[in-house]
Protein backbone atom coordinates (compact mmCIF):
# COMPACT_ATOMS: atom_id res chain seq x y z
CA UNK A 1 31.60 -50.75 28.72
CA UNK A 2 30.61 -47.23 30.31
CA UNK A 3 31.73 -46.29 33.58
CA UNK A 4 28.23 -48.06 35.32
CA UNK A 5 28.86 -50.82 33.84
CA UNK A 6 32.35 -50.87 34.59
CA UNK A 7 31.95 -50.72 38.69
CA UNK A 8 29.04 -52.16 38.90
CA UNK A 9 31.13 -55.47 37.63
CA UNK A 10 34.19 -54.66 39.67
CA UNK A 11 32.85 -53.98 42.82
CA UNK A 12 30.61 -57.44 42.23
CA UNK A 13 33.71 -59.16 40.99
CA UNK A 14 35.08 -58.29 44.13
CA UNK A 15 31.81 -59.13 46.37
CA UNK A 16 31.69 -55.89 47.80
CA UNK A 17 28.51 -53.75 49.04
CA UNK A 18 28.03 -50.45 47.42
CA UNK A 19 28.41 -49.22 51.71
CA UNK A 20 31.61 -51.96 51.84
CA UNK A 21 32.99 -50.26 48.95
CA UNK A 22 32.13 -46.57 50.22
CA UNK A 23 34.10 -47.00 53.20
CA UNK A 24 37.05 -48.72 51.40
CA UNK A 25 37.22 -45.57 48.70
CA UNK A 26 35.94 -43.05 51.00
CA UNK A 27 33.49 -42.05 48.10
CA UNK A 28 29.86 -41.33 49.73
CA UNK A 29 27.66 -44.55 49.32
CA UNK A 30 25.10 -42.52 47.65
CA UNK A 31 27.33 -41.42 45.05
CA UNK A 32 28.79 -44.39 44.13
CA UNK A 33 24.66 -45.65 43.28
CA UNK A 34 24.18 -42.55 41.33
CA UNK A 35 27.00 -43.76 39.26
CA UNK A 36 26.06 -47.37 39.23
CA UNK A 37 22.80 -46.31 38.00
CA UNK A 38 24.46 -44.20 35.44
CA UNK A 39 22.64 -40.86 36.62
CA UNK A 40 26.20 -39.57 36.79
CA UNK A 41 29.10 -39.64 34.91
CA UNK A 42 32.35 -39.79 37.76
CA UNK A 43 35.92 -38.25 37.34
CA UNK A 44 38.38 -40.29 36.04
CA UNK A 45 39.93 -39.90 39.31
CA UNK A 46 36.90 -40.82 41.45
CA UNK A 47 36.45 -43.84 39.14
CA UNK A 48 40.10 -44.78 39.78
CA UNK A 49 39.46 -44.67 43.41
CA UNK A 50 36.53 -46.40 43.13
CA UNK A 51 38.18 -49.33 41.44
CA UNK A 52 40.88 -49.49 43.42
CA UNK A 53 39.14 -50.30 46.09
CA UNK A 54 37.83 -52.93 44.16
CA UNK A 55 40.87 -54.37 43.80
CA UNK A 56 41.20 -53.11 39.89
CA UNK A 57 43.59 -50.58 38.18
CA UNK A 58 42.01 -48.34 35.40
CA UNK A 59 44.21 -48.72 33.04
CA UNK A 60 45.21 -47.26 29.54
CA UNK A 61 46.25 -49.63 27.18
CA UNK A 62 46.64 -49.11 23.13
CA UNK A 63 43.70 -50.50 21.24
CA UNK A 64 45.33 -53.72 19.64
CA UNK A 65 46.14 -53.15 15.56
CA UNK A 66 43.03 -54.12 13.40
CA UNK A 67 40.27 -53.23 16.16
CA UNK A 68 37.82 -51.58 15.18
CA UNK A 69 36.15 -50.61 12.26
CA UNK A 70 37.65 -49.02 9.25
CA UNK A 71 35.19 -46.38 8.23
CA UNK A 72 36.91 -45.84 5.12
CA UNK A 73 35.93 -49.30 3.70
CA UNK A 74 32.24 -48.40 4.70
CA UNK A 75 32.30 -45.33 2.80
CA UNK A 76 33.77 -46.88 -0.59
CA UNK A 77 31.25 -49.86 0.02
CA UNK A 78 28.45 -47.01 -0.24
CA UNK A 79 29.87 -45.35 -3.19
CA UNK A 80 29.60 -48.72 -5.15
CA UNK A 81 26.49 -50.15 -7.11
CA UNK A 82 24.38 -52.20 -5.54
CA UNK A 83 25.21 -55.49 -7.66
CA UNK A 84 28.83 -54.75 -7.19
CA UNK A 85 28.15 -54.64 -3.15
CA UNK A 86 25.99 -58.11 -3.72
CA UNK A 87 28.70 -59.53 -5.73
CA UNK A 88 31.34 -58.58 -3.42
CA UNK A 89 29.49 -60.27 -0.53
CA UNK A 90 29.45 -63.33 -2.42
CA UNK A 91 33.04 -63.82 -2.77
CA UNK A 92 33.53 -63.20 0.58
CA UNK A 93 31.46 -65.91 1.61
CA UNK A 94 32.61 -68.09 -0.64
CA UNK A 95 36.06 -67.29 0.64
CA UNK A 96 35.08 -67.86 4.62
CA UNK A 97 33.33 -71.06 3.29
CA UNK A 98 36.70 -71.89 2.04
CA UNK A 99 38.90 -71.22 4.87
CA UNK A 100 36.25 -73.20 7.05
CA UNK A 101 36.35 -75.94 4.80
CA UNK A 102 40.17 -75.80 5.68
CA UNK A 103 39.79 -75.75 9.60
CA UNK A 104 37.26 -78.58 9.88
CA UNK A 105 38.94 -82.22 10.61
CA UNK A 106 39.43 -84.54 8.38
C-alpha cells in the first residue's frame, strides 16, 4: 500500500474530511489531496502527522519470516529445462492435492 493509499484509508477509517483532518494535523488541506491523489509523495514525517491525526501510528515492524518471495528459487527455476519445470509443477500439485485431501472432513 503506497502512501495514497495508505491515508486515504486512515483518514476514511476514521470518518474524517480531508479539511477535518487538515485542521487536526495542521497540514494544508490542499496538500493533504495532492497526496491522496498521489501527485506527491509526503515526508515520512508529514505522513506520520497525517496519520496521527487519524488516530494511526506509522509504524515499523519486521517483515514476518517467509514473506516474500525468494528470488533465488525463481532464478534456479529459469535455469532448468522446461520438462523439468513441468514436472516439478506436477508434484507440487499433487502434493497440495494431498495435503487438501488431509484437511477436508471426513
Amino acid at each position: 500500500m503506497n502512501a495514497a493509499e495508505t491515508l486515504k484509508k486512515a483518514r476514511a477509517d476514521a470518518g474524517l474530511s480531508q479539511r477535518r483532518l487538515a485542521v487536526r494535523s495542521g497540514i494544508p488541506q490542499s496538500a493533504i489531496a495532492r497526496i491522496e491523489r498521489g501527485r506527491v509523495v509526503p515526508r515520512v514525517d508529514t505522513l506520520g502527522r497525517l496519520l496521527e491525526a487519524c488516530g494511526v501510528w506509522l509504524d515499523t515492524s519486521p517483515i514476518p519470516a517467509g514473506f516474500g518471495v525468494d528470488r533465488t528459487l525463481i532464478r534456479e527455476m529459469l535455469h532448468l529445462k522446461p520438462d523439468d519445470r513441468v514436472e516439478r509443477a506436477a508434484a507440487a500439485a499433487r502434493n497440495l492435492q494431498a495435503m487438501l485431501a488431509t484437511m477436508r472432513p471426513a
